[in-house]
PDB file of N, CA and C in Angstrom:
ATOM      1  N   UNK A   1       0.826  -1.191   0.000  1.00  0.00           N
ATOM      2  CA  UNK A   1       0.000   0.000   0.000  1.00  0.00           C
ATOM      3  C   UNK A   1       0.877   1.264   0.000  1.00  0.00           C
ATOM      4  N   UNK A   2       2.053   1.341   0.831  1.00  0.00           N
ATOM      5  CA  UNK A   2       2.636   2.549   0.870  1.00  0.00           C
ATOM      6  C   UNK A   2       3.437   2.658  -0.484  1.00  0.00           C
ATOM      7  N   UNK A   3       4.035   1.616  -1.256  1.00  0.00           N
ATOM      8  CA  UNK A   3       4.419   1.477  -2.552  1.00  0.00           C
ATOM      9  C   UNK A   3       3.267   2.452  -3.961  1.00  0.00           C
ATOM     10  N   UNK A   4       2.378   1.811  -3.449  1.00  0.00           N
ATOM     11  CA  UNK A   4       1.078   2.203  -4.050  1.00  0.00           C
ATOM     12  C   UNK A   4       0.921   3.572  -3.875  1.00  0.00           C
ATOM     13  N   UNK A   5       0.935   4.235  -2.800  1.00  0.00           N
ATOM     14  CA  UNK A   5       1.063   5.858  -2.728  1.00  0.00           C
ATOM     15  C   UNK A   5       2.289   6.334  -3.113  1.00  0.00           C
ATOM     16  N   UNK A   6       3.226   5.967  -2.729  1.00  0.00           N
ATOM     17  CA  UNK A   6       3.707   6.846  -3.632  1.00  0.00           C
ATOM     18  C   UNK A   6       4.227   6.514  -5.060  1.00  0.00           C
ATOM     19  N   UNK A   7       3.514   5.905  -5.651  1.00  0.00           N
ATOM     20  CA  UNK A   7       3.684   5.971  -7.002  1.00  0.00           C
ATOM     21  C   UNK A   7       1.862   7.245  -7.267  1.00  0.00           C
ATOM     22  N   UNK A   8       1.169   6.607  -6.696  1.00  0.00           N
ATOM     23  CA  UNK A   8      -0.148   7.718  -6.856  1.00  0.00           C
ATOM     24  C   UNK A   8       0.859   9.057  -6.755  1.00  0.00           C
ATOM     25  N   UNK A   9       1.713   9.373  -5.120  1.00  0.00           N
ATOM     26  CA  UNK A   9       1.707  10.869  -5.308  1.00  0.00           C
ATOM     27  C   UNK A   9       2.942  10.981  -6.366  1.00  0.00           C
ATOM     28  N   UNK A  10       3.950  10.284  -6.710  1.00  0.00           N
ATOM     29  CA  UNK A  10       4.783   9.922  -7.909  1.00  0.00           C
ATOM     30  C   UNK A  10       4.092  10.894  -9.234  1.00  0.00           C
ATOM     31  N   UNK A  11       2.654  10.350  -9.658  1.00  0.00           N
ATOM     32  CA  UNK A  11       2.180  10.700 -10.506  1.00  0.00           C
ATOM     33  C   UNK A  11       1.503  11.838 -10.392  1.00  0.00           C
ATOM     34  N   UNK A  12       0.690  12.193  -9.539  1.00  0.00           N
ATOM     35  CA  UNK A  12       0.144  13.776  -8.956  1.00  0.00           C
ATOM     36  C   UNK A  12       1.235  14.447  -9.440  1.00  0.00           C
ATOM     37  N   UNK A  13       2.252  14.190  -8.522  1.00  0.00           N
ATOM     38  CA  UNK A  13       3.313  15.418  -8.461  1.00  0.00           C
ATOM     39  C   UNK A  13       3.845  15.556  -9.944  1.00  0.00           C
ATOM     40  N   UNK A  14       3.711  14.627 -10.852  1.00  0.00           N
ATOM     41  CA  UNK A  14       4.472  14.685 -12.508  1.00  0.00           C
ATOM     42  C   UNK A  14       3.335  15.131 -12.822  1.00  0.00           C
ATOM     43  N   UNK A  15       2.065  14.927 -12.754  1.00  0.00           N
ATOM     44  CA  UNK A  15       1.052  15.733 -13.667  1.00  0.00           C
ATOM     45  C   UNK A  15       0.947  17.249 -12.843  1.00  0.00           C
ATOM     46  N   UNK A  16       1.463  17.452 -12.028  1.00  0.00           N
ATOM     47  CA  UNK A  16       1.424  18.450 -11.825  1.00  0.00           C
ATOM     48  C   UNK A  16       2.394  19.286 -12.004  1.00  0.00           C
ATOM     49  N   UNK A  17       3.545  18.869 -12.134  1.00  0.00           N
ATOM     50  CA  UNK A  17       4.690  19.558 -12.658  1.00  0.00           C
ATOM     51  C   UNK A  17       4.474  19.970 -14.097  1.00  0.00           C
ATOM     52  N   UNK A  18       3.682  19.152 -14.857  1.00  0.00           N
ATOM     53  CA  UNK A  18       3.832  19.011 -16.245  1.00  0.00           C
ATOM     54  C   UNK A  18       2.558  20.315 -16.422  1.00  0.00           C
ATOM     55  N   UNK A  19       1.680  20.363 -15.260  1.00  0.00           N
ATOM     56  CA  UNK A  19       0.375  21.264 -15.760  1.00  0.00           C
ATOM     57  C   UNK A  19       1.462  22.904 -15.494  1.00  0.00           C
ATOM     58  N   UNK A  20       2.011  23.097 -14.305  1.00  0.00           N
ATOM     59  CA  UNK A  20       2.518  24.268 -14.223  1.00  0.00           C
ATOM     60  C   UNK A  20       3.847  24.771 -15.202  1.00  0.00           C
ATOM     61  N   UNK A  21       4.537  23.550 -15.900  1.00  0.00           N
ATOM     62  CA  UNK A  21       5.678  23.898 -17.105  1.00  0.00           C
ATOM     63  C   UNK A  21       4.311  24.423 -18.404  1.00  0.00           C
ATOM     64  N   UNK A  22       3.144  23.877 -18.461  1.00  0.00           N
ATOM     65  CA  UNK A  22       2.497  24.239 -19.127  1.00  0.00           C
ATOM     66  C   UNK A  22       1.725  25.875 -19.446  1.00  0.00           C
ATOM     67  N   UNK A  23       1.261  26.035 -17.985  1.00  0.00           N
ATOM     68  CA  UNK A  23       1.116  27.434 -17.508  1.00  0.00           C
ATOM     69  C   UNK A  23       1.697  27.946 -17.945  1.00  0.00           C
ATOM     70  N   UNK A  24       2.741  27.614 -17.379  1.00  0.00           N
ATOM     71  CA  UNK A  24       4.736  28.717 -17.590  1.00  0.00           C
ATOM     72  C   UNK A  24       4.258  28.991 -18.780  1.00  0.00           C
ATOM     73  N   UNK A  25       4.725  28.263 -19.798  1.00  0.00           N
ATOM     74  CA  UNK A  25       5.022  28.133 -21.120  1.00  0.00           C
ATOM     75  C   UNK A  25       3.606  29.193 -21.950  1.00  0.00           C
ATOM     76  N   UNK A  26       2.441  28.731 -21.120  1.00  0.00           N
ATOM     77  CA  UNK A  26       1.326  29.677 -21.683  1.00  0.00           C
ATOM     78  C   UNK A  26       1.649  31.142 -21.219  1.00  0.00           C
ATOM     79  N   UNK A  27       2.325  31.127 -20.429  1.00  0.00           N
ATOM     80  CA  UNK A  27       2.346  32.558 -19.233  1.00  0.00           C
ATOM     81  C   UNK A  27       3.640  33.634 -20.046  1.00  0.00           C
ATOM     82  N   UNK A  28       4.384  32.645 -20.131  1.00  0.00           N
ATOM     83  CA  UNK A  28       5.635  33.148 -20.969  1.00  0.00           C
ATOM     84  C   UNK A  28       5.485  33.913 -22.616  1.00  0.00           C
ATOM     85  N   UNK A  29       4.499  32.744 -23.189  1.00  0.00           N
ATOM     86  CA  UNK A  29       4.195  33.347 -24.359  1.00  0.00           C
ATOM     87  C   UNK A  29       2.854  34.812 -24.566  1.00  0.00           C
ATOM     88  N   UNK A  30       2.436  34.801 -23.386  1.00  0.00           N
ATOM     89  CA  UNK A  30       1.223  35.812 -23.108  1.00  0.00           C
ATOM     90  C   UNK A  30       2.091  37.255 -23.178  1.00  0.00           C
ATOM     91  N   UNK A  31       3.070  37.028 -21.769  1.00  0.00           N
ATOM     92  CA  UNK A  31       3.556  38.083 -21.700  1.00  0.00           C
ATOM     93  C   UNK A  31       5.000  38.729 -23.266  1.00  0.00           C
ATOM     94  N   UNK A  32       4.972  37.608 -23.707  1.00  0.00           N
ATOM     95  CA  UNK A  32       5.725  37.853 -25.386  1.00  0.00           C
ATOM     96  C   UNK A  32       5.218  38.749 -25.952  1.00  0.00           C
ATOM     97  N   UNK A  33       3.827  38.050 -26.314  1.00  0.00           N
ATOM     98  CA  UNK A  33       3.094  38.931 -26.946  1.00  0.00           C
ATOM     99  C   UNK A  33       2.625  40.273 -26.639  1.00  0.00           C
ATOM    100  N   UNK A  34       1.935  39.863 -25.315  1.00  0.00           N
ATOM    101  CA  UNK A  34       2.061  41.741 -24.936  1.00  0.00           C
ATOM    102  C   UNK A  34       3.054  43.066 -24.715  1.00  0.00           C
ATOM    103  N   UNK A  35       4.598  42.292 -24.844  1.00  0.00           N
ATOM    104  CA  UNK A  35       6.028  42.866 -24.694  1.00  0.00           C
ATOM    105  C   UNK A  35       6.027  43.370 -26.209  1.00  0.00           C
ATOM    106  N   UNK A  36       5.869  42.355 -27.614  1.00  0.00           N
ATOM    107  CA  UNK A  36       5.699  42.677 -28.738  1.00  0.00           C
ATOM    108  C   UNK A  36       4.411  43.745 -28.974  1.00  0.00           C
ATOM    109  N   UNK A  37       3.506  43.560 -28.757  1.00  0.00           N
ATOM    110  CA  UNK A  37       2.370  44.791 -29.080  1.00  0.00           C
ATOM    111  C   UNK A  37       2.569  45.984 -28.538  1.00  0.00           C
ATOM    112  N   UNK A  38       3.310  46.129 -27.355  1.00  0.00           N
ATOM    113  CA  UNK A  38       3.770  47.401 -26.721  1.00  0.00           C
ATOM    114  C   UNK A  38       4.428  48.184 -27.662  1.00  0.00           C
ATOM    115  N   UNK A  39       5.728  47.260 -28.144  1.00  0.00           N
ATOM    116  CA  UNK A  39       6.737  48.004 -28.857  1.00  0.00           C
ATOM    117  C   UNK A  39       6.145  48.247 -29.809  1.00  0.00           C
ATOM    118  N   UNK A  40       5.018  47.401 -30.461  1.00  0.00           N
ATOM    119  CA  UNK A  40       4.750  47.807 -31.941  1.00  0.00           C
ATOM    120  C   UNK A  40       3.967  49.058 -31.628  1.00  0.00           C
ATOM    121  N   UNK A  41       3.650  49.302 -30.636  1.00  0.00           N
ATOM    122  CA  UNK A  41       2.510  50.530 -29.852  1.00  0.00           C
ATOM    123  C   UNK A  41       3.482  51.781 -30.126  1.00  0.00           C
ATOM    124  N   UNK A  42       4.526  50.942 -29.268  1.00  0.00           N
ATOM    125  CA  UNK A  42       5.761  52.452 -29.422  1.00  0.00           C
ATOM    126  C   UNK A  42       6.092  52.675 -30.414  1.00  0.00           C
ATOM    127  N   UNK A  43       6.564  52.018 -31.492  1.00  0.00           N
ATOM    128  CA  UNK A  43       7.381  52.219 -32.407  1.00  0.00           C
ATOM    129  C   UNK A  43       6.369  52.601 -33.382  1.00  0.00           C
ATOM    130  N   UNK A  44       5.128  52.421 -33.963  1.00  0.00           N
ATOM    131  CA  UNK A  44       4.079  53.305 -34.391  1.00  0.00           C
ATOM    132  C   UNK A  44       4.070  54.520 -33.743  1.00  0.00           C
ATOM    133  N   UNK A  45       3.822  55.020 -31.964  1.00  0.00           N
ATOM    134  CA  UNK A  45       3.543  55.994 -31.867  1.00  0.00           C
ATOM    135  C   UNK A  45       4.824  57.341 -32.212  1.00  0.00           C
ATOM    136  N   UNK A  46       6.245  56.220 -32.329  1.00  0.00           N
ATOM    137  CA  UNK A  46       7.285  57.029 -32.513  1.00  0.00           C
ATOM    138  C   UNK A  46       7.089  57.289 -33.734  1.00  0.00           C
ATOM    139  N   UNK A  47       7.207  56.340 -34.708  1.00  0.00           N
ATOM    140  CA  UNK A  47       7.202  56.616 -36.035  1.00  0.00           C
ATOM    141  C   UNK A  47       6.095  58.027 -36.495  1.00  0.00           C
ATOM    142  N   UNK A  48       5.203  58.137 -36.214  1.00  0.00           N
ATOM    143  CA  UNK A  48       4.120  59.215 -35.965  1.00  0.00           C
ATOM    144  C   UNK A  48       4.603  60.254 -35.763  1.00  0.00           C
ATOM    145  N   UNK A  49       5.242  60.621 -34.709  1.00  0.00           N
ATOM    146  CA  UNK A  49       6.158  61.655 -34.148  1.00  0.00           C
ATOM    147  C   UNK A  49       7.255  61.926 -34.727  1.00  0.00           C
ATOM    148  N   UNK A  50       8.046  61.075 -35.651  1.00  0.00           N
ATOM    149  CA  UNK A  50       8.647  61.700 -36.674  1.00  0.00           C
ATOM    150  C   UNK A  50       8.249  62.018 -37.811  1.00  0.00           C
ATOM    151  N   UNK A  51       7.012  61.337 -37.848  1.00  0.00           N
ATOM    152  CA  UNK A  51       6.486  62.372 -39.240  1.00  0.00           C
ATOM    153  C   UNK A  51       5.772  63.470 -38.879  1.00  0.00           C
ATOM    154  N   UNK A  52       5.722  63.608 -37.975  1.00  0.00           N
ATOM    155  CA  UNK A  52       5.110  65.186 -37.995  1.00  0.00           C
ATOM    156  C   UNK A  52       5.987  65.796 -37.915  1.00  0.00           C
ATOM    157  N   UNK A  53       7.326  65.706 -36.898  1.00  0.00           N
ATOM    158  CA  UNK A  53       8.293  66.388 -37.486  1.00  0.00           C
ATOM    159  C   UNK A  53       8.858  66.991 -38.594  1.00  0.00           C
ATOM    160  N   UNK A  54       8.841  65.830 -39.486  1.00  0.00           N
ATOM    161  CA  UNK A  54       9.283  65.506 -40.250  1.00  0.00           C
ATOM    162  C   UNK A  54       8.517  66.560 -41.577  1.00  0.00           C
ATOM    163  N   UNK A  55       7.206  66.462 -41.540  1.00  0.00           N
ATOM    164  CA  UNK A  55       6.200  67.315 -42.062  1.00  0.00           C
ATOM    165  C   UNK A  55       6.371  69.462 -41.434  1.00  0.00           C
ATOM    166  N   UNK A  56       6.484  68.971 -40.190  1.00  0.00           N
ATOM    167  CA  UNK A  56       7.198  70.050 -39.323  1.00  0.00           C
ATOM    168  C   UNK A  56       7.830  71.063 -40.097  1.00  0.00           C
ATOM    169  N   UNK A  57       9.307  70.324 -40.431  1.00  0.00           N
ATOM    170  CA  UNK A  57      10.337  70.690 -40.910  1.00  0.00           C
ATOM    171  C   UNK A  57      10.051  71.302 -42.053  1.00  0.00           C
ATOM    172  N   UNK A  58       9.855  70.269 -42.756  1.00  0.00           N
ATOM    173  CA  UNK A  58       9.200  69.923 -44.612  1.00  0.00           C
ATOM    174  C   UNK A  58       8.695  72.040 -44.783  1.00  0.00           C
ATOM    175  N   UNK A  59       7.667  72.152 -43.566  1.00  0.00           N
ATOM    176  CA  UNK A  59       6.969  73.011 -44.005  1.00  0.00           C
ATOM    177  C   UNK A  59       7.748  74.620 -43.206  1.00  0.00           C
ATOM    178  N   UNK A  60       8.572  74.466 -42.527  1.00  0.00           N
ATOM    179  CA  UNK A  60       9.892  75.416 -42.020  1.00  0.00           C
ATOM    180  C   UNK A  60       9.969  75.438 -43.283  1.00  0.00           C
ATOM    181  N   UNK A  61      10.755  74.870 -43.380  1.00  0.00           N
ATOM    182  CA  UNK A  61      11.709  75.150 -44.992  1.00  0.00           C
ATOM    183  C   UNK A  61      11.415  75.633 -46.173  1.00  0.00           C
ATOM    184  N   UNK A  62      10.142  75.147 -46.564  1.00  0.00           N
ATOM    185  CA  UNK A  62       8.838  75.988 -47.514  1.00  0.00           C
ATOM    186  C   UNK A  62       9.061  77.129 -47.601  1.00  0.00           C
ATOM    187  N   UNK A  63       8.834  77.494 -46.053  1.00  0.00           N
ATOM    188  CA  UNK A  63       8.141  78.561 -45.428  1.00  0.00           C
ATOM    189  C   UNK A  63       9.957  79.729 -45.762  1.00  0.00           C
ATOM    190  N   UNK A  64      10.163  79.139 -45.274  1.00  0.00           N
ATOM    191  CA  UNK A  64      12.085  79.787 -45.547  1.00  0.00           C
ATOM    192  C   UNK A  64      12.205  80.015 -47.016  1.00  0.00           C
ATOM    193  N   UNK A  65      11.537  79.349 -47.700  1.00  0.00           N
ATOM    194  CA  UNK A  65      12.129  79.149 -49.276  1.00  0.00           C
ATOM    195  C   UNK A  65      11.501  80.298 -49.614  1.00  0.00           C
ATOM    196  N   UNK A  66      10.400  80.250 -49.413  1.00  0.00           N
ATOM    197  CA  UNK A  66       9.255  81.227 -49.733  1.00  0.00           C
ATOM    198  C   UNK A  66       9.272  82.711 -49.552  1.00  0.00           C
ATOM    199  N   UNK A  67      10.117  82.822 -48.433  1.00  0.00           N
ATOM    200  CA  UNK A  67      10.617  84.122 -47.605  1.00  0.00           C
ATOM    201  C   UNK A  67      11.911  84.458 -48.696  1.00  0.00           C
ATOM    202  N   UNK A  68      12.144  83.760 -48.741  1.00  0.00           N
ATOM    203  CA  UNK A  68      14.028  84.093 -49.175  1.00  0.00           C
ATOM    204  C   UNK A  68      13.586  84.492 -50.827  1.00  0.00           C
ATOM    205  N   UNK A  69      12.468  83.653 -52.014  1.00  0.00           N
ATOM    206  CA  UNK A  69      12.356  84.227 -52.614  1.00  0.00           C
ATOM    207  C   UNK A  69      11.381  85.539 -53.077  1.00  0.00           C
ATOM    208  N   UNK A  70      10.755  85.469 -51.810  1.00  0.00           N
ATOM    209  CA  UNK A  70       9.851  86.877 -51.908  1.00  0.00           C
ATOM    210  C   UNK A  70      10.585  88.132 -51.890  1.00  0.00           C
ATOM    211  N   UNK A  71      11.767  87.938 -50.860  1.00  0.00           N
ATOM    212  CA  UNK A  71      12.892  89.306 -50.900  1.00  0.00           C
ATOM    213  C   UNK A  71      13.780  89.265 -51.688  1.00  0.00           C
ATOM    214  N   UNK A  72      14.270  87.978 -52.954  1.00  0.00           N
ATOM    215  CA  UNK A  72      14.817  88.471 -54.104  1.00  0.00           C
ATOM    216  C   UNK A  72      14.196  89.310 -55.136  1.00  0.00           C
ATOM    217  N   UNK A  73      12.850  88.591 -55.121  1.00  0.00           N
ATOM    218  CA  UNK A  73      11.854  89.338 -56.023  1.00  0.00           C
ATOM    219  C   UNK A  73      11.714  90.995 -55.399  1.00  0.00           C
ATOM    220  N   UNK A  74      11.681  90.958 -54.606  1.00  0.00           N
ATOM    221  CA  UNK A  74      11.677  92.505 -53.951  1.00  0.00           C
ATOM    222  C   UNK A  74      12.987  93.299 -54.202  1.00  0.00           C
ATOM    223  N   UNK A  75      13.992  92.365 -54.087  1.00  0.00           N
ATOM    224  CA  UNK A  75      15.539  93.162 -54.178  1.00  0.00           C
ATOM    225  C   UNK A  75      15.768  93.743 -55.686  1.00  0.00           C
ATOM    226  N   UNK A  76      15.263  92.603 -56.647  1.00  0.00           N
ATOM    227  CA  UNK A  76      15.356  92.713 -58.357  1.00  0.00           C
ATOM    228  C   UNK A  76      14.234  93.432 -58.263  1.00  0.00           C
ATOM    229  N   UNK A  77      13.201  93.474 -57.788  1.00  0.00           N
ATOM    230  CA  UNK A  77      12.365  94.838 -58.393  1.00  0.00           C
ATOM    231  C   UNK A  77      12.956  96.459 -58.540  1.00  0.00           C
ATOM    232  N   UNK A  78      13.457  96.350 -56.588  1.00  0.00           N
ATOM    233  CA  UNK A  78      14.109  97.926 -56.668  1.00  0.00           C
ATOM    234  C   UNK A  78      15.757  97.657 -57.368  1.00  0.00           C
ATOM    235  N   UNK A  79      16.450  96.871 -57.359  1.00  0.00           N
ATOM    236  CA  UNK A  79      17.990  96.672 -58.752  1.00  0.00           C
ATOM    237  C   UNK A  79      17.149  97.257 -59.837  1.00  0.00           C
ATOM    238  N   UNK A  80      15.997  96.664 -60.510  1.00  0.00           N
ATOM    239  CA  UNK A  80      15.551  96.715 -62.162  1.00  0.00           C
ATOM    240  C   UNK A  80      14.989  99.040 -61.812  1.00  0.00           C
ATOM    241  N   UNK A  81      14.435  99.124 -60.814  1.00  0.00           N
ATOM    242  CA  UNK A  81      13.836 100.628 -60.834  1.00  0.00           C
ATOM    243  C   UNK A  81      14.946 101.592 -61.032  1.00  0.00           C
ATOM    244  N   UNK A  82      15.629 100.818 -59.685  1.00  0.00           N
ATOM    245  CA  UNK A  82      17.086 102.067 -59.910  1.00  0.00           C
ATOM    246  C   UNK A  82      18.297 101.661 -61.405  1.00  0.00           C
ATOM    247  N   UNK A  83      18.337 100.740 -61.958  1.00  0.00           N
ATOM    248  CA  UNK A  83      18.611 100.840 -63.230  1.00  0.00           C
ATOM    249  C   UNK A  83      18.101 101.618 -64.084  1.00  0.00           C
ATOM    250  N   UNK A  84      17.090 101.335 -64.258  1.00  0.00           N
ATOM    251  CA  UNK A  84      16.048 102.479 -65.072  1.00  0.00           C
ATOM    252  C   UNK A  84      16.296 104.001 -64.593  1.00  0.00           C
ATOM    253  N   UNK A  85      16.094 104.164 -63.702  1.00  0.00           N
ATOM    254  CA  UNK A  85      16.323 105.692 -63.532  1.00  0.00           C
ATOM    255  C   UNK A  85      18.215 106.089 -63.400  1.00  0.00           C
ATOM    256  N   UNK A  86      18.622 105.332 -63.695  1.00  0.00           N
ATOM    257  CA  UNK A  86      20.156 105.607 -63.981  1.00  0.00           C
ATOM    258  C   UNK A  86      20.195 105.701 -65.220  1.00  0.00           C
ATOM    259  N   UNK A  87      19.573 104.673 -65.993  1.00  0.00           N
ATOM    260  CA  UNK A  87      19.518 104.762 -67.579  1.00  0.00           C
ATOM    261  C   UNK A  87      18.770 106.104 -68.129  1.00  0.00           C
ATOM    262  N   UNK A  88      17.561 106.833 -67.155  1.00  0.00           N
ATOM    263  CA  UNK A  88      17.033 107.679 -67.609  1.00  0.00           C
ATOM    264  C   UNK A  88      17.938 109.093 -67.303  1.00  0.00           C
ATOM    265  N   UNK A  89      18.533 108.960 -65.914  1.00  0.00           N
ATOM    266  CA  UNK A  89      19.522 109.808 -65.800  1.00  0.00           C
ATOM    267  C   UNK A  89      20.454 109.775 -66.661  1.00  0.00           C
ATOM    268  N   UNK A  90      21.311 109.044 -67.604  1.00  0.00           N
ATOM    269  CA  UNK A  90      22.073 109.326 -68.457  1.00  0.00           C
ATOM    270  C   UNK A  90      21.644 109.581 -69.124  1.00  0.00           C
ATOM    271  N   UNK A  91      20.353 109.178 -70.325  1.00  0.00           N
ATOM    272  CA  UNK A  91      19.953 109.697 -71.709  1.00  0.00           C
ATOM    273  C   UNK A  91      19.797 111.112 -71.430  1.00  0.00           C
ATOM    274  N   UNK A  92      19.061 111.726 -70.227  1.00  0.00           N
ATOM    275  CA  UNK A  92      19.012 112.970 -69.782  1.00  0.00           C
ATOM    276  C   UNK A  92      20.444 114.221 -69.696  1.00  0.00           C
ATOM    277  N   UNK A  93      21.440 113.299 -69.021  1.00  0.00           N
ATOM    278  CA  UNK A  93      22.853 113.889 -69.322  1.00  0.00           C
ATOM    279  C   UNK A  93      23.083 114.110 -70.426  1.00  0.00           C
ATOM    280  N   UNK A  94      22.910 113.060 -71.066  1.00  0.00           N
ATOM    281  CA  UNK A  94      23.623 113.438 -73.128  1.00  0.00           C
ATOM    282  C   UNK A  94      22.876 113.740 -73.324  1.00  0.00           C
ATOM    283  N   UNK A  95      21.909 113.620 -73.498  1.00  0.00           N
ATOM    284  CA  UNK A  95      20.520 114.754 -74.378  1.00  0.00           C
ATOM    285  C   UNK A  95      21.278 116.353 -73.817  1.00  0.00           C
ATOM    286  N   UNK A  96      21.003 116.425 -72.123  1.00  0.00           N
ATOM    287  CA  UNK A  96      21.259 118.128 -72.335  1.00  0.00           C
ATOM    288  C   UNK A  96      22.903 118.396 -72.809  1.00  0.00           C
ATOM    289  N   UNK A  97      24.100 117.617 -72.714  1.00  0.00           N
ATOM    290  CA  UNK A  97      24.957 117.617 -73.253  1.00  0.00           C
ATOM    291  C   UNK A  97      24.762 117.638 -74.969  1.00  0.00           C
ATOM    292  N   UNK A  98      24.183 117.537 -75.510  1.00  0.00           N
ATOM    293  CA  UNK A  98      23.983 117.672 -76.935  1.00  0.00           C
ATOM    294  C   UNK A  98      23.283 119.065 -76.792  1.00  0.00           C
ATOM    295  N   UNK A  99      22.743 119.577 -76.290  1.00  0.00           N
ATOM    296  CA  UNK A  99      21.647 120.486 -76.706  1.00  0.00           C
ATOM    297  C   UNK A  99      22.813 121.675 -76.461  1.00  0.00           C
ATOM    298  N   UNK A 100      23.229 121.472 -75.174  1.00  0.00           N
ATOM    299  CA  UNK A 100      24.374 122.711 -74.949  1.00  0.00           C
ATOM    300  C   UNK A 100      25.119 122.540 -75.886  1.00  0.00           C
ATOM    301  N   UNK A 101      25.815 121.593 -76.312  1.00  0.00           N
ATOM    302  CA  UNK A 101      26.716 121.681 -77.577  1.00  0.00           C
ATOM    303  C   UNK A 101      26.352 122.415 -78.803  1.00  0.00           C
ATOM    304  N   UNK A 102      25.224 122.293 -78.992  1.00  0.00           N
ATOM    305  CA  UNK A 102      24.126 122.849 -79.738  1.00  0.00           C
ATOM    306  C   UNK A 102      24.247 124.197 -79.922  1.00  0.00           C
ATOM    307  N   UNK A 103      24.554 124.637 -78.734  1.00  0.00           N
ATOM    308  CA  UNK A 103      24.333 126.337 -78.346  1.00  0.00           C
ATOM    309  C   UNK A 103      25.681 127.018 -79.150  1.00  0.00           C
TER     310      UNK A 103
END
C-alpha cells in the first residue's frame, strides 16, 4: 500500500509539474506577446512623431524658401527701378549735353 502511494503521489506530483511547465510556457508566451504589441505601440507611436516632425520641418523650410524668394523678387524689383532711372539719368545727361553743344 505505501508502494502504491507513492507511485499515486509519484504521478500527482508529474502531472502536476507538467500542468505548471504548461502554464509557464502559456504565461511566458502571453507576456511575449504583450512585450511585442507594446513596442509595436511604441514604435508606431514614434514613427508618428517623426512624421510630424518631419512634415514640421518639410513646411519650415517651404516657409524659408518662400521668404528668401519673396525678398529676391523685392531686391530685383528695386535693382531693375534704380537701373532704369540711372539709364534715364544718363539719356538725360547726353541729351542736355547735346543740346548745350548745340548752343
Amino acid at each position: 500500500e505505501l508502494a502504491a502511494r507513492k507511485e499515486s503521489f509519484d504521478s500527482e506530483f508529474t502531472k502536476r509539474r507538467e500542468q505548471l511547465k504548461e502554464e509557464w510556457t502559456k504565461q511566458k508566451e502571453e507576456w511575449k506577446k504583450q512585450l511585442l504589441e507594446e513596442e509595436s505601440l511604441k514604435r508606431g507611436e514614434l514613427e508618428r512623431e517623426l512624421e510630424e516632425q518631419r512634415e514640421s520641418f518639410n513646411h519650415d523650410i517651404a516657409r524659408q524658401r518662400d521668404e528668401a524668394l519673396h525678398q529676391l523678387e523685392e531686391d530685383r524689383s528695386e535693382l531693375e527701378t534704380e537701373i532704369d532711372n540711372l539709364l534715364s539719368q544718363q539719356s538725360n545727361y547726353y541729351a542736355n549735353r547735346q543740346i548745350e553743344a548745340m548752343r
